[in-house]
C-alpha atoms as a PDB file:
ATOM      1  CA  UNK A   1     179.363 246.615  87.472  1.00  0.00           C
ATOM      2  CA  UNK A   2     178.874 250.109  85.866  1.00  0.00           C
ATOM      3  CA  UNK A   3     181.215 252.096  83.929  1.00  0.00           C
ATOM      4  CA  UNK A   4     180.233 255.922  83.321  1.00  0.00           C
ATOM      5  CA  UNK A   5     181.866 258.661  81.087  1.00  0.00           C
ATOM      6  CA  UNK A   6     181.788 262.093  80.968  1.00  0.00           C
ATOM      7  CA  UNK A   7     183.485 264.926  79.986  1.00  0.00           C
ATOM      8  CA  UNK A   8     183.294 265.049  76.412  1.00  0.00           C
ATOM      9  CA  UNK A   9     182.238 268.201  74.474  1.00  0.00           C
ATOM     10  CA  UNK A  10     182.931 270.671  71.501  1.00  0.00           C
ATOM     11  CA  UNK A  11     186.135 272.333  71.727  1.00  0.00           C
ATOM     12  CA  UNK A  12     188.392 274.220  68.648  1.00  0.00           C
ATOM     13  CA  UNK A  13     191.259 272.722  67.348  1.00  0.00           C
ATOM     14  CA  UNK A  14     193.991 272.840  70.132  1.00  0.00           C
ATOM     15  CA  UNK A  15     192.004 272.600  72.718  1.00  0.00           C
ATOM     16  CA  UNK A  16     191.972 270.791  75.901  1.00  0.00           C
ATOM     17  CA  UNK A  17     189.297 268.759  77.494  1.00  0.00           C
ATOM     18  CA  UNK A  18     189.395 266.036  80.313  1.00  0.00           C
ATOM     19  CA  UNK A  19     187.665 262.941  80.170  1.00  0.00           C
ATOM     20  CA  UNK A  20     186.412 261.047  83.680  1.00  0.00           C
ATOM     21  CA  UNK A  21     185.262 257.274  83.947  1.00  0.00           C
ATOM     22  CA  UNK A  22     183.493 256.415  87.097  1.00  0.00           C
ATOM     23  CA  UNK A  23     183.287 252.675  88.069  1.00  0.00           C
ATOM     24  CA  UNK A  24     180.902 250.961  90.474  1.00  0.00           C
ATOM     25  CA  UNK A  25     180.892 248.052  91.755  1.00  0.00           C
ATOM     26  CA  UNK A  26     183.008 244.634  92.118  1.00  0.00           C
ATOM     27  CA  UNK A  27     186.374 245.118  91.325  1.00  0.00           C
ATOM     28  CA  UNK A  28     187.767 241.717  91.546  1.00  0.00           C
ATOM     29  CA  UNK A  29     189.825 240.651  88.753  1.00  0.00           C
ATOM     30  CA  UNK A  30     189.892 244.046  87.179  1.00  0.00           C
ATOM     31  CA  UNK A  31     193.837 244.780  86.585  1.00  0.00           C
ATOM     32  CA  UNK A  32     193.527 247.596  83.709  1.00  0.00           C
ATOM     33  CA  UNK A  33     191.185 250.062  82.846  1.00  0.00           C
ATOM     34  CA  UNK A  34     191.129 251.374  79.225  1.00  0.00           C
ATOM     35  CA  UNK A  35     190.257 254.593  77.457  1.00  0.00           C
ATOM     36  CA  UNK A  36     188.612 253.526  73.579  1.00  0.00           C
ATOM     37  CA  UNK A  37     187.179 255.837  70.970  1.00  0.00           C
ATOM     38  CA  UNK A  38     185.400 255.325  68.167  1.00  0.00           C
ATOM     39  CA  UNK A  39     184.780 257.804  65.316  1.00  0.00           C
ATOM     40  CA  UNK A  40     181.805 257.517  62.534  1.00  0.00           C
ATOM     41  CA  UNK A  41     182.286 254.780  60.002  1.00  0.00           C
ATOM     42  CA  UNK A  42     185.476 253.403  61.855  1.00  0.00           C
ATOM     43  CA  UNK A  43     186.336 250.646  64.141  1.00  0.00           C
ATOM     44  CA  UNK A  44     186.330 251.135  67.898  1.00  0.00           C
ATOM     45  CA  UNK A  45     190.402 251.462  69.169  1.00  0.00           C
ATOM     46  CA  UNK A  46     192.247 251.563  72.174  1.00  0.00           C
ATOM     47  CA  UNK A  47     193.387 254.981  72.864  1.00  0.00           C
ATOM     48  CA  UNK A  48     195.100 254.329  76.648  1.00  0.00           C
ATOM     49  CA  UNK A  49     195.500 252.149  79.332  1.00  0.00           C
ATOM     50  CA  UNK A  50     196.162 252.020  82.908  1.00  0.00           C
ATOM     51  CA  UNK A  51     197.409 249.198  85.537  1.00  0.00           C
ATOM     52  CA  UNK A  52     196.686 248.945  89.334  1.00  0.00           C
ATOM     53  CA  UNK A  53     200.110 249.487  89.442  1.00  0.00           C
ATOM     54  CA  UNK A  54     199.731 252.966  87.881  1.00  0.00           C
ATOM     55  CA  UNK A  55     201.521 251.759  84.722  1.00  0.00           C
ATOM     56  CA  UNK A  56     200.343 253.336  81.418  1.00  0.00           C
ATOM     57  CA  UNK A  57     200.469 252.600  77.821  1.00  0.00           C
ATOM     58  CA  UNK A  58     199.077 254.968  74.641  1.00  0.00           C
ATOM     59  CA  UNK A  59     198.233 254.923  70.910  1.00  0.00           C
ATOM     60  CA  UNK A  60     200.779 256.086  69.064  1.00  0.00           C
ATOM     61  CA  UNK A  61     198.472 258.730  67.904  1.00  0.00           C
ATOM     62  CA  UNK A  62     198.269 259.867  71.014  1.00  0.00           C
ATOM     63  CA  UNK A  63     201.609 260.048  73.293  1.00  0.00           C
ATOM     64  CA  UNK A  64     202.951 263.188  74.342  1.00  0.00           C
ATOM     65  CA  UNK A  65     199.074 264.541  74.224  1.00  0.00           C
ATOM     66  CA  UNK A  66     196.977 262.321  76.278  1.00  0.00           C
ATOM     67  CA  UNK A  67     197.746 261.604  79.611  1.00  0.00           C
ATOM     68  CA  UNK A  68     195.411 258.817  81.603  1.00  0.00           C
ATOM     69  CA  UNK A  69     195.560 258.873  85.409  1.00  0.00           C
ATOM     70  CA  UNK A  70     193.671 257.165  88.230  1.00  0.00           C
ATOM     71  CA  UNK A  71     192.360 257.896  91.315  1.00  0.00           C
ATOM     72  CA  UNK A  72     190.982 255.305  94.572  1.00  0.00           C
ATOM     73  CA  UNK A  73     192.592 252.086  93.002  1.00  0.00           C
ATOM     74  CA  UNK A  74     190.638 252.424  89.517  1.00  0.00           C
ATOM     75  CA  UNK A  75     187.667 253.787  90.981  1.00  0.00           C
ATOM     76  CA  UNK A  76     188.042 256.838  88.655  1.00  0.00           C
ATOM     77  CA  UNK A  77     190.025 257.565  85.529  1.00  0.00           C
ATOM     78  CA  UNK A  78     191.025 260.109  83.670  1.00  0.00           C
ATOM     79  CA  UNK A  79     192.336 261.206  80.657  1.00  0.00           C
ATOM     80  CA  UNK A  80     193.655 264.859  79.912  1.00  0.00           C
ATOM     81  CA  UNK A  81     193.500 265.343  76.542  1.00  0.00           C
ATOM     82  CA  UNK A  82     195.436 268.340  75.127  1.00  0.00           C
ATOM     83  CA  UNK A  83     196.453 269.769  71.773  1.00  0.00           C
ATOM     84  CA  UNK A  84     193.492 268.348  70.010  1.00  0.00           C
ATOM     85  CA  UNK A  85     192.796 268.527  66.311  1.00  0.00           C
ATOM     86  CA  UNK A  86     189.499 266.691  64.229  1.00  0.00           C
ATOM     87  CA  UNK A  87     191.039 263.422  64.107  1.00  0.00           C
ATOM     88  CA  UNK A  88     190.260 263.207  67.991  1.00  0.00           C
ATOM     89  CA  UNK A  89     186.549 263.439  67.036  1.00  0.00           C
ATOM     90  CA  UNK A  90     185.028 260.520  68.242  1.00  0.00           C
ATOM     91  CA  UNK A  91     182.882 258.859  70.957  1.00  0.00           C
ATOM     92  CA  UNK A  92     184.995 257.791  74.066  1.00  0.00           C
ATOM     93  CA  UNK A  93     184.611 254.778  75.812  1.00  0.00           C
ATOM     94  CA  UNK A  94     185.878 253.349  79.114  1.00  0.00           C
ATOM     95  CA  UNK A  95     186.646 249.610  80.069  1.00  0.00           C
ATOM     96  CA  UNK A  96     188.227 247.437  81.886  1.00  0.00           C
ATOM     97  CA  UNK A  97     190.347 244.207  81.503  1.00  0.00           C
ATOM     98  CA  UNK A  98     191.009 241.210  81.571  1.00  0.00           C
ATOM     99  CA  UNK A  99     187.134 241.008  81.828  1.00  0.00           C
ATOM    100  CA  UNK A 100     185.729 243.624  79.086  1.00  0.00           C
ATOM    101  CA  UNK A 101     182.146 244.829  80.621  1.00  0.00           C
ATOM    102  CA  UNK A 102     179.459 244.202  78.309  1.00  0.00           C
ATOM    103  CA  UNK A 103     177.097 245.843  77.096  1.00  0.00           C
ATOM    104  CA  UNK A 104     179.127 249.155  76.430  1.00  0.00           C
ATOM    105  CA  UNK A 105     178.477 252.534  77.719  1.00  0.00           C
ATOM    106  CA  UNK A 106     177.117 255.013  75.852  1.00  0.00           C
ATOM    107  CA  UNK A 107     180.528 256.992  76.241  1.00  0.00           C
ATOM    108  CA  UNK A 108     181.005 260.791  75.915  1.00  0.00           C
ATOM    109  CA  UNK A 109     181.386 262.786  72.616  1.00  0.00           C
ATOM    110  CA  UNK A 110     184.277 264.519  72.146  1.00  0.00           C
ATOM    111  CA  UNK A 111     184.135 266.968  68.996  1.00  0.00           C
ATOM    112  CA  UNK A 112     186.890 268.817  67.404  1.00  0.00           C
ATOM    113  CA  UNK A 113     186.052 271.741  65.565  1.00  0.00           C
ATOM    114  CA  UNK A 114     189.070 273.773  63.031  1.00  0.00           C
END
């Protein structure tokens, strides 16, 4: 199992940028796939989720900004990221539950400039 990001980049504050997570291989068990970040000298957190069932969840830090889709049953996700300022400045991560895949990607970096 292989979980790939891209997407991330430099963009000004405001800006708009869309992340993609491509996932290979057995999907048994898998039920959720997550977005994470994790910015310099903090703690890796969970930024957005999404179900088979197309349900989603978000960070309060990020609703009514972020917007995680799917496409081909959690094959690929997305997240549209939109009105972004330098506290979005972080590596992104994708993963999945229940089963989290170790080791982690290497993730995309998304920088915010002002």
């Amino acid at each position: 199992v292989q979980l790939q990001a891209s997407g991330g980049g430099l963009v000004q504050t405001g800006g708009s940028l869309r992340l993609t997570c491509e996932f290979t291989g057995s999907r048994f068990g898998i039920n959720i796939m997550d977005w994470y970040r994790q910015a310099p000298g903090k703690q890796r957190e969970l930024v957005a989720s999404i179900t088979s069932g197309r349900n989603t969840n978000y960070a309060d830090f990020v609703k009514g900004r972020f917007t995680i889709s799917r496409y081909a049953y959690l094959n690929t996700i997305y997240l549209q990221m939109n009105s972004l300022n330098s506290e979005d400045t972080a590596v992104y991560y994708c993963n999945t539950r229940p089963n989290v895949i170790l080791p982690w990607g290497q993730g995309t970096q998304v920088t915010v400039s002002s």
